[in-house]
Protein backbone atom coordinates (compact mmCIF):
# COMPACT_ATOMS: atom_id res chain seq x y z
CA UNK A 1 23.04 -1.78 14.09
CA UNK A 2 23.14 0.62 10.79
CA UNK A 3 19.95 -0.09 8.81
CA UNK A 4 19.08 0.70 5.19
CA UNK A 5 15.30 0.79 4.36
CA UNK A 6 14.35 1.32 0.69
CA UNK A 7 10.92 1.02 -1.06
CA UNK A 8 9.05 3.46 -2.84
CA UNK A 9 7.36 5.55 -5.56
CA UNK A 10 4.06 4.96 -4.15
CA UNK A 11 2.33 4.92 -0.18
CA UNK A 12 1.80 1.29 -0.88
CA UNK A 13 5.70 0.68 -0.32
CA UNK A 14 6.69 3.97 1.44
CA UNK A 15 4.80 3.80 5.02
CA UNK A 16 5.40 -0.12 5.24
CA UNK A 17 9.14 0.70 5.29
CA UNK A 18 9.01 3.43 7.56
CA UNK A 19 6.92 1.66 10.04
CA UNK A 20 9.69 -1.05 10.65
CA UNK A 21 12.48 2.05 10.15
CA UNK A 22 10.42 3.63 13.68
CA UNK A 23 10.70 0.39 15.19
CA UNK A 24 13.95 -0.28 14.71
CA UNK A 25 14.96 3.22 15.87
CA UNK A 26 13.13 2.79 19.10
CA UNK A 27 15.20 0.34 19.34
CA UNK A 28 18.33 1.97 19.26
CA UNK A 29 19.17 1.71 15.40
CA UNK A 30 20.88 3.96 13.50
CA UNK A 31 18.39 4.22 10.34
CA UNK A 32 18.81 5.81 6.70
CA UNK A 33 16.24 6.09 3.82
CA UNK A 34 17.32 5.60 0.15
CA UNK A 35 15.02 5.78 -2.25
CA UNK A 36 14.06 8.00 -5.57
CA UNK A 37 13.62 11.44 -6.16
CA UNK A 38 10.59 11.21 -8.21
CA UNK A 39 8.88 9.56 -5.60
CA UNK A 40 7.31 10.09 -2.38
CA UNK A 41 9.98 9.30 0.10
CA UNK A 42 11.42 12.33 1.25
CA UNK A 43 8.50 14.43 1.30
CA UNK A 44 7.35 11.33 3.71
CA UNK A 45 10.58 11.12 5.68
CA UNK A 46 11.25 14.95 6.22
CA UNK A 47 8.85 15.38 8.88
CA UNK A 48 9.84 12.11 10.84
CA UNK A 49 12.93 13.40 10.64
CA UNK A 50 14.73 10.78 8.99
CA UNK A 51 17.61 10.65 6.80
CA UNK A 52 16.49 10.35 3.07
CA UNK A 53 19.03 10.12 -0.01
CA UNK A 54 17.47 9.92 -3.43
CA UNK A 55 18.49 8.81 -6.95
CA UNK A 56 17.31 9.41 -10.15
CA UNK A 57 15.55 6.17 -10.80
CA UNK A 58 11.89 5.73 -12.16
CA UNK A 59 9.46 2.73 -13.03
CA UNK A 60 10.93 0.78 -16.27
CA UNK A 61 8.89 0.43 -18.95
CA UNK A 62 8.73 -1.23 -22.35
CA UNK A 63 12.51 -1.09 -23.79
CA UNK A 64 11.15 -1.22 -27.51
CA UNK A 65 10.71 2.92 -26.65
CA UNK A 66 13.10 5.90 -26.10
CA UNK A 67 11.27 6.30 -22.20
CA UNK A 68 11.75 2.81 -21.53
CA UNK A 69 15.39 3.38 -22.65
CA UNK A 70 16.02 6.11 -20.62
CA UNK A 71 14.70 4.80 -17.89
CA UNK A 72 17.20 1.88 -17.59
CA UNK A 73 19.51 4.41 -17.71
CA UNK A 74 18.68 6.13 -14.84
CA UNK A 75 18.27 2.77 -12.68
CA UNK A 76 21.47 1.86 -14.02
CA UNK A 77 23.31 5.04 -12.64
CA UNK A 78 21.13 5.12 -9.64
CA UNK A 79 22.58 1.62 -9.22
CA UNK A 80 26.00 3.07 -9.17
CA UNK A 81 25.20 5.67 -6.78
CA UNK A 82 23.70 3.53 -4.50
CA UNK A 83 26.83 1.53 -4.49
CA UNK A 84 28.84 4.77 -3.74
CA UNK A 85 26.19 5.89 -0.43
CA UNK A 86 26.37 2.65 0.57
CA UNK A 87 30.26 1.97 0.77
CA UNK A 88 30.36 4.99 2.59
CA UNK A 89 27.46 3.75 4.87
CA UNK A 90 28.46 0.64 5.46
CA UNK A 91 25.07 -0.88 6.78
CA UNK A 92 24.63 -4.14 8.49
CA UNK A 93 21.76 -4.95 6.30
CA UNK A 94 19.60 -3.48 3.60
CA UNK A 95 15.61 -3.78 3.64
CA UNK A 96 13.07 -3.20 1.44
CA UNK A 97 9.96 -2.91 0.34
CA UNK A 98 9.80 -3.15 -3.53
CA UNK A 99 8.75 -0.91 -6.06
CA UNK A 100 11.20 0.81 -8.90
CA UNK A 101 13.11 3.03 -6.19
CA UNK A 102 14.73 0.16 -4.44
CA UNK A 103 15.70 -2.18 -7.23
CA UNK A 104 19.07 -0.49 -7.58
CA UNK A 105 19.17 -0.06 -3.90
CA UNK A 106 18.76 -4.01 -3.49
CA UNK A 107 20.97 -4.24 -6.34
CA UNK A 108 23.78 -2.23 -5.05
CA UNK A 109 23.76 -4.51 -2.11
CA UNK A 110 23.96 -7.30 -3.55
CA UNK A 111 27.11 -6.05 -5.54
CA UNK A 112 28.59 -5.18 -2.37
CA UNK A 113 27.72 -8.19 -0.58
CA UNK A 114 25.85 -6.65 1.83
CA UNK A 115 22.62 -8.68 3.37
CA UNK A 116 19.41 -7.81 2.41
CA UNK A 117 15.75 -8.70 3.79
CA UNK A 118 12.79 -8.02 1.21
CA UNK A 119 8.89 -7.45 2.53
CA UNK A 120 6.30 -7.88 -0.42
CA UNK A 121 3.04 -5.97 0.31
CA UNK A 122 1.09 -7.34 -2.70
CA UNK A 123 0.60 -10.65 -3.37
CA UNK A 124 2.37 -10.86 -6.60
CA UNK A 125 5.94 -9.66 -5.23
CA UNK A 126 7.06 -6.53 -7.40
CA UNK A 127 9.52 -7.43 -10.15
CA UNK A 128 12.08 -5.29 -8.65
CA UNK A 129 11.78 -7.26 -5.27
CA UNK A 130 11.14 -10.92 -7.27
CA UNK A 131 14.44 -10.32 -9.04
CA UNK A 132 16.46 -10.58 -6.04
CA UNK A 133 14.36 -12.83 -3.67
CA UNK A 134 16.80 -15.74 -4.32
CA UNK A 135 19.36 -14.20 -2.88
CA UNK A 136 17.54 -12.56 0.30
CA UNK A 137 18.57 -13.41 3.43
CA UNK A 138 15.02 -13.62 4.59
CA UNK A 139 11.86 -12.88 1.96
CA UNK A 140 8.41 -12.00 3.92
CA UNK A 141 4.66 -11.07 2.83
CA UNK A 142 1.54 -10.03 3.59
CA UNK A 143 -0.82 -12.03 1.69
CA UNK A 144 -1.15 -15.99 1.93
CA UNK A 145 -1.08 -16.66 -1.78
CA UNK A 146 2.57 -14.81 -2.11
CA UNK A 147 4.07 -18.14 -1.65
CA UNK A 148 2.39 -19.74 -4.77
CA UNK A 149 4.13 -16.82 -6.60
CA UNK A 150 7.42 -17.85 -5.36
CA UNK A 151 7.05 -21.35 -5.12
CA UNK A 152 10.94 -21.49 -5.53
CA UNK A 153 11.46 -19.33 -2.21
CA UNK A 154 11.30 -19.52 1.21
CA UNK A 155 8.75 -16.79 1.84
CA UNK A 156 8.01 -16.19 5.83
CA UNK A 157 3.92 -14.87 6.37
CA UNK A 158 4.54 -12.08 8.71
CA UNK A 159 2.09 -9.86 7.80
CA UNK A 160 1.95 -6.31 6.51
CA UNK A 161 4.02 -3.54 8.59
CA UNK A 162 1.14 -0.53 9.49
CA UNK A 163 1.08 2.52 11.17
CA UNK A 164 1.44 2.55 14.73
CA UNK A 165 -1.21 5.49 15.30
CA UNK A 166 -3.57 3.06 13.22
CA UNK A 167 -3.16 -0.07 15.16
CA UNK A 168 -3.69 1.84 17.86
CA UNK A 169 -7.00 3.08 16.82
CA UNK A 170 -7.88 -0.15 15.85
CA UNK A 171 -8.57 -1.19 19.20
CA UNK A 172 -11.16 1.04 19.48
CA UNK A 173 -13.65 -0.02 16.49
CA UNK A 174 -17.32 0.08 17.04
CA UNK A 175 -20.35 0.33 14.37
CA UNK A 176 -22.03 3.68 14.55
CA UNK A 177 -23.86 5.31 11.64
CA UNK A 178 -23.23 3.90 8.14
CA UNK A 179 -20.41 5.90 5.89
CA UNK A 180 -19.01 4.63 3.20
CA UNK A 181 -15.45 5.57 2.77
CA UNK A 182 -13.47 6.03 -1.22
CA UNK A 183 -10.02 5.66 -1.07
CA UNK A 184 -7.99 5.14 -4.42
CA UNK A 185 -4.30 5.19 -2.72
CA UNK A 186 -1.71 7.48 -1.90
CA UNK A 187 -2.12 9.38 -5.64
CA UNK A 188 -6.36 9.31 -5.63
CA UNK A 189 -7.77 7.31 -8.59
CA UNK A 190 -9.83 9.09 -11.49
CA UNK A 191 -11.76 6.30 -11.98
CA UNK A 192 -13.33 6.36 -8.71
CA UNK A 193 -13.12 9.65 -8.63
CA UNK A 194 -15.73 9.75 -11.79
CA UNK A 195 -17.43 6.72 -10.87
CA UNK A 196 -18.20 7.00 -7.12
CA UNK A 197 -20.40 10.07 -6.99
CA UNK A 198 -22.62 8.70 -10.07
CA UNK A 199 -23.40 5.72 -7.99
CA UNK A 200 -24.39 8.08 -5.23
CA UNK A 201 -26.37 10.21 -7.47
CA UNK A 202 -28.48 7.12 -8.29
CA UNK A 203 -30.52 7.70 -4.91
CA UNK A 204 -30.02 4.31 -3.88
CA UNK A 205 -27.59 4.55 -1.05
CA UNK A 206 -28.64 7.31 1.02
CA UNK A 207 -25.36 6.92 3.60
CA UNK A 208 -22.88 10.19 4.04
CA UNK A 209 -19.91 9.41 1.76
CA UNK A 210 -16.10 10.85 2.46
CA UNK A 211 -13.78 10.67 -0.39
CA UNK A 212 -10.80 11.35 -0.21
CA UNK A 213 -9.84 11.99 -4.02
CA UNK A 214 -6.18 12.75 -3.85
CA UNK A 215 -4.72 16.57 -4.10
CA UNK A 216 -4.42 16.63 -7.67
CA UNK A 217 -7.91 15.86 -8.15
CA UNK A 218 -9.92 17.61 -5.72
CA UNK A 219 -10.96 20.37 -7.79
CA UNK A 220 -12.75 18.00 -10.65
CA UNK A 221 -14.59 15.47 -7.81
CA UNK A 222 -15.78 18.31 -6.08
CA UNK A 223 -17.17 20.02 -9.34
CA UNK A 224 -18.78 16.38 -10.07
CA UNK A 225 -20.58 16.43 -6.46
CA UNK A 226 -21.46 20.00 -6.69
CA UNK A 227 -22.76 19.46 -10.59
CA UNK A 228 -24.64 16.01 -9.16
CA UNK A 229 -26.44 17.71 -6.38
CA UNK A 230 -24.86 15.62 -3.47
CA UNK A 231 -22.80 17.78 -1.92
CA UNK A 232 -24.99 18.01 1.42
CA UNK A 233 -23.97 13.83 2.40
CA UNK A 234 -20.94 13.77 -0.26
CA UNK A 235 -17.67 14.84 1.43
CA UNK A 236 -14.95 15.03 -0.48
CA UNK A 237 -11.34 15.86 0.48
CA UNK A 238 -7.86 16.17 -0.88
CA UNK A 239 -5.83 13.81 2.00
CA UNK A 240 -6.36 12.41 5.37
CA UNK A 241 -2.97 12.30 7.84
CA UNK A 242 -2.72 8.98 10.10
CA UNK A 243 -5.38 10.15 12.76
CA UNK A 244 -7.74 11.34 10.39
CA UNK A 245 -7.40 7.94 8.48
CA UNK A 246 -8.21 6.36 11.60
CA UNK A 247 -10.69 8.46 12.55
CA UNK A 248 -12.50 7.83 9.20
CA UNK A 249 -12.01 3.85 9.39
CA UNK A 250 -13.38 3.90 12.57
CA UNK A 251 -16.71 5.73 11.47
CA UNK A 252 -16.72 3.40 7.81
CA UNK A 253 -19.16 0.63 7.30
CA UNK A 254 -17.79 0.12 4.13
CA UNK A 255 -15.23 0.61 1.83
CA UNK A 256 -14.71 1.53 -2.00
CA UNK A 257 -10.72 1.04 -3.03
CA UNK A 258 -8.37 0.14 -5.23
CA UNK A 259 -6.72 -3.23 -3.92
CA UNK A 260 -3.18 -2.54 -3.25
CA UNK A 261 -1.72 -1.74 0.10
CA UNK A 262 -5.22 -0.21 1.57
CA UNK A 263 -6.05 -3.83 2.04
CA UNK A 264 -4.19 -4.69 5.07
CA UNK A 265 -5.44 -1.56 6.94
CA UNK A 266 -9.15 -2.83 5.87
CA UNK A 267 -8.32 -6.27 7.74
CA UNK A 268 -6.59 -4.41 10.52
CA UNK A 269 -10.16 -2.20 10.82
CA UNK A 270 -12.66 -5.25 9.73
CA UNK A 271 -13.71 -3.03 7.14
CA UNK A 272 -15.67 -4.90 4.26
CA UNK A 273 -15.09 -3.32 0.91
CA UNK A 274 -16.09 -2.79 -2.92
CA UNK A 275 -12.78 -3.29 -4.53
CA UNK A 276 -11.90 -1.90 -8.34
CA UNK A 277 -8.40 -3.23 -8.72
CA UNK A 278 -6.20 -1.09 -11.31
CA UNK A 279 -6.48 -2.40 -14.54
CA UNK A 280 -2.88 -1.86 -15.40
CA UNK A 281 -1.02 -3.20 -11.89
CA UNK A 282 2.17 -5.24 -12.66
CA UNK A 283 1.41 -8.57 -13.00
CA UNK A 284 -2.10 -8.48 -12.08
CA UNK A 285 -1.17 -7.95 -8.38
CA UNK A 286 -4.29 -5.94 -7.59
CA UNK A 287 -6.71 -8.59 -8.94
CA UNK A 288 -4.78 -11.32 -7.04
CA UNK A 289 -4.54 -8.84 -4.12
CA UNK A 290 -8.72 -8.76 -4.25
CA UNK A 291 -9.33 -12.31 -4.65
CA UNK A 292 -7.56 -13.29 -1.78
CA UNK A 293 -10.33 -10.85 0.14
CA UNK A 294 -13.33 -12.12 -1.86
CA UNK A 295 -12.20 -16.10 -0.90
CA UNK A 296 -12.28 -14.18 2.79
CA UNK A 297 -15.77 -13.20 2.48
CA UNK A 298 -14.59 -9.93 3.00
CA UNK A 299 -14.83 -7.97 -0.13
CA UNK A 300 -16.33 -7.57 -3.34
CA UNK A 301 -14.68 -7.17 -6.70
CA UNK A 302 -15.87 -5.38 -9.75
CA UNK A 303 -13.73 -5.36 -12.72
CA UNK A 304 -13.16 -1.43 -13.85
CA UNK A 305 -14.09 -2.42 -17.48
CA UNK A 306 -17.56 -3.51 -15.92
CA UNK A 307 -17.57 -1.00 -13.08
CA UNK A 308 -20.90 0.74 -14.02
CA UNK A 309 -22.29 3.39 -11.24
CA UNK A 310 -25.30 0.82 -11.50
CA UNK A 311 -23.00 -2.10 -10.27
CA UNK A 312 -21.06 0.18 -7.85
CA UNK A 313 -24.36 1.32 -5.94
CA UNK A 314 -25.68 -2.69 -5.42
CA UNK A 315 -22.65 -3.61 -4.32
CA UNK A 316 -22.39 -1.26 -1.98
CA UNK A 317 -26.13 -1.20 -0.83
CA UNK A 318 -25.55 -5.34 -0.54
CA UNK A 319 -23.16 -4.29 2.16
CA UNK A 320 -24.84 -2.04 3.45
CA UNK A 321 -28.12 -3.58 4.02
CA UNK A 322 -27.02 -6.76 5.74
CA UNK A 323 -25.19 -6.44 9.22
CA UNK A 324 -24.93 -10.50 9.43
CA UNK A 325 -22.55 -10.11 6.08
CA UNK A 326 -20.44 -7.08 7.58
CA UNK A 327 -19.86 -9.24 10.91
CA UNK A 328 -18.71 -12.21 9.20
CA UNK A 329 -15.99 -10.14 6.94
CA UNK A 330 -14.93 -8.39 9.84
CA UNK A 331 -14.24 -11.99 11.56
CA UNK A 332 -12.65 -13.50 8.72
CA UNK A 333 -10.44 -10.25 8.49
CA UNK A 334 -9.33 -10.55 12.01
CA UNK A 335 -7.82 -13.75 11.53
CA UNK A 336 -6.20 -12.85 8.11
CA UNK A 337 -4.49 -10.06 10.06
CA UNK A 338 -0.45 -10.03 11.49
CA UNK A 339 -0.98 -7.72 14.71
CA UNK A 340 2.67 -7.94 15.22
CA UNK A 341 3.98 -8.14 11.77
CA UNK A 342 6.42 -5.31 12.58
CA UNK A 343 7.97 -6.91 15.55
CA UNK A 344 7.94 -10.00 13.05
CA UNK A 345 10.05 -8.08 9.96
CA UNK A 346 12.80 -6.48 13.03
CA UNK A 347 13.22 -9.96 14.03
CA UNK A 348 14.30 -11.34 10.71
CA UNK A 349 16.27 -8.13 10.29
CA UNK A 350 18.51 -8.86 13.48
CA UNK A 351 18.92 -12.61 12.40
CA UNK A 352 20.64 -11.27 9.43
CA UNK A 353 23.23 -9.11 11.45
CA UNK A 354 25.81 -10.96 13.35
């Protein structure tokens, strides 16, 4: 089988799409990345040694401005590229994750007639993956409430594709010493980045923190700590590769995140979590994404416009403080999680193939 995986821009789509591109290559597949070169595919794919072409292509924005017209004309001639890598190609099927690097990938396909399977990670699919559901061959998710998005859809619950090395250190999740754990997403978030150490400068939760803040912003968080007296149990650092991400959910006792594709690796780790959804997320996925967790018993949300250090340190301390509350997320979380989602997605992918 020749296999086309697409997704991208951000982490949230990226390592989803690369987790069922390792599968299917253990299983003998012959697998090729296309995705955009402003985005964070092929610094991703190099090292896993997998075959990455890129286009032009960048998120669309509003078309009432000179960016939003240049953008759609980069998708639109990264739309004829695609066309031209994938003639030559020839793939069995096409899959992908959303997000703006693989809407002219999808679209491409579907100009050539070539089947396509698309895997929403959010629960509000992205538009470039909503677009083209209709004409899927098979449309999956993570979250349950995708299917009251597309209502119109057959949408199959398999789960959310993660990291192998993750799963696996899953299995080996016990409570130790409280740490609470920031993560704002493959790109760091300044808001937490701000935010975060003023709550721990407040006095009132004591626990070690580790943030990781994103390599762009590094520099300022750590001048926050340092200039907020917390360095001694305030960690801070740029990036954490798959085994020290699993390392540091094992250790967590709770969580402070954005709510895009972090989520499904919180269920995975029965992590409860303090969630500050982006304020700006297409469609409101993150706040969707985060209520779906809150109905689980499983997180707490706290709107950015309201996200005070004050309210960040009580909702952390409420975590924190009560062990009964912490079980009970981590049970609901277990259920809510796909352990074989990727097995799931391969399987849809070889129903699609003659």
């Amino acid at each position: 089988m020749r296999l086309v995986i697409t997704g991208g821009g951000t982490g949230g789509h990226i390592y989803p799409a690369l987790e069922v591109g390792r599968f299917a290559r253990e299983h003998g597949v012959d697998l090729q990345y296309l995705g955009s070169l402003r985005g964070q595919e092929s610094k991703i794919c190099q090292p896993l040694e997998i075959p990455f072409f890129g286009f032009p292509s960048e998120p669309l924005v509003s078309l009432r401005s000179i960016k939003g017209i240049k953008a759609i004309l980069r998708l639109q001639r990264a739309r004829k590229l695609a066309r031209v890598v994938l003639k030559d190609l020839a793939p069995d099927i096409v899959f992908s994750t959303g997000g703006y690097s693989a809407g002219p990938v999808v679209a491409a396909a579907k100009d050539l007639k070539i089947p396509y399977n698309i895997h929403s990670a959010d629960s509000v699919p992205a538009r470039s993956s909503s677009m083209f559901a209709k004409d899927a061959f098979a449309f999956s998710c993570t979250f349950r409430s995708t299917v009251e998005f597309l209502s119109n859809i057959s949408v199959v619950r398999t789960g959310q594709p993660i990291r192998k090395e993750l799963r696996e250190a899953a299995a080996h999740k016990s409570e130790g010493e409280p740490l609470v754990l920031v993560v704002g997403g493959s790109q760091g978030s300044k808001f937490l980045n701000e935010s975060v150490p003023e709550a721990a400068a407040l006095g009132e939760f004591m626990t070690p923190v580790l943030h990781v803040s994103g390599p762009k912003h590094l520099e300022s968080t750590q001048q926050l700590v340092e200039k907020l007296d917390i360095e001694v149990r305030y960690k801070v650092v740029p990036f954490l590769n798959a085994t020290e991400m699993s390392d540091a959910y094992l250790r967590a006792s709770v969580v402070v995140a954005r709510s895009g594709g972090t989520l499904a690796e919180l269920a995975l780790f029965g992590l409860p979590s303090v969630l500050i959804p982006l304020p700006n997320s297409a469609s409101d996925h993150q706040v969707h994404n985060a209520v779906e967790f809150v109905n689980l018993r499983a997180a707490t949300q706290i709107r950015q416009s309201d996200g005070t250090p004050e309210k960040l340190s009580t909702a952390v301390n409420s975590w924190l403080k009560n062990r009964d509350r912490r079980l009970t997320a981590a049970r609901n979380l277990e259920k809510w999680d796909v352990p074989d989602a990727t097995e799931q997605i391969y399987k849809l992918i070889e129903l699609a193939v003659p």
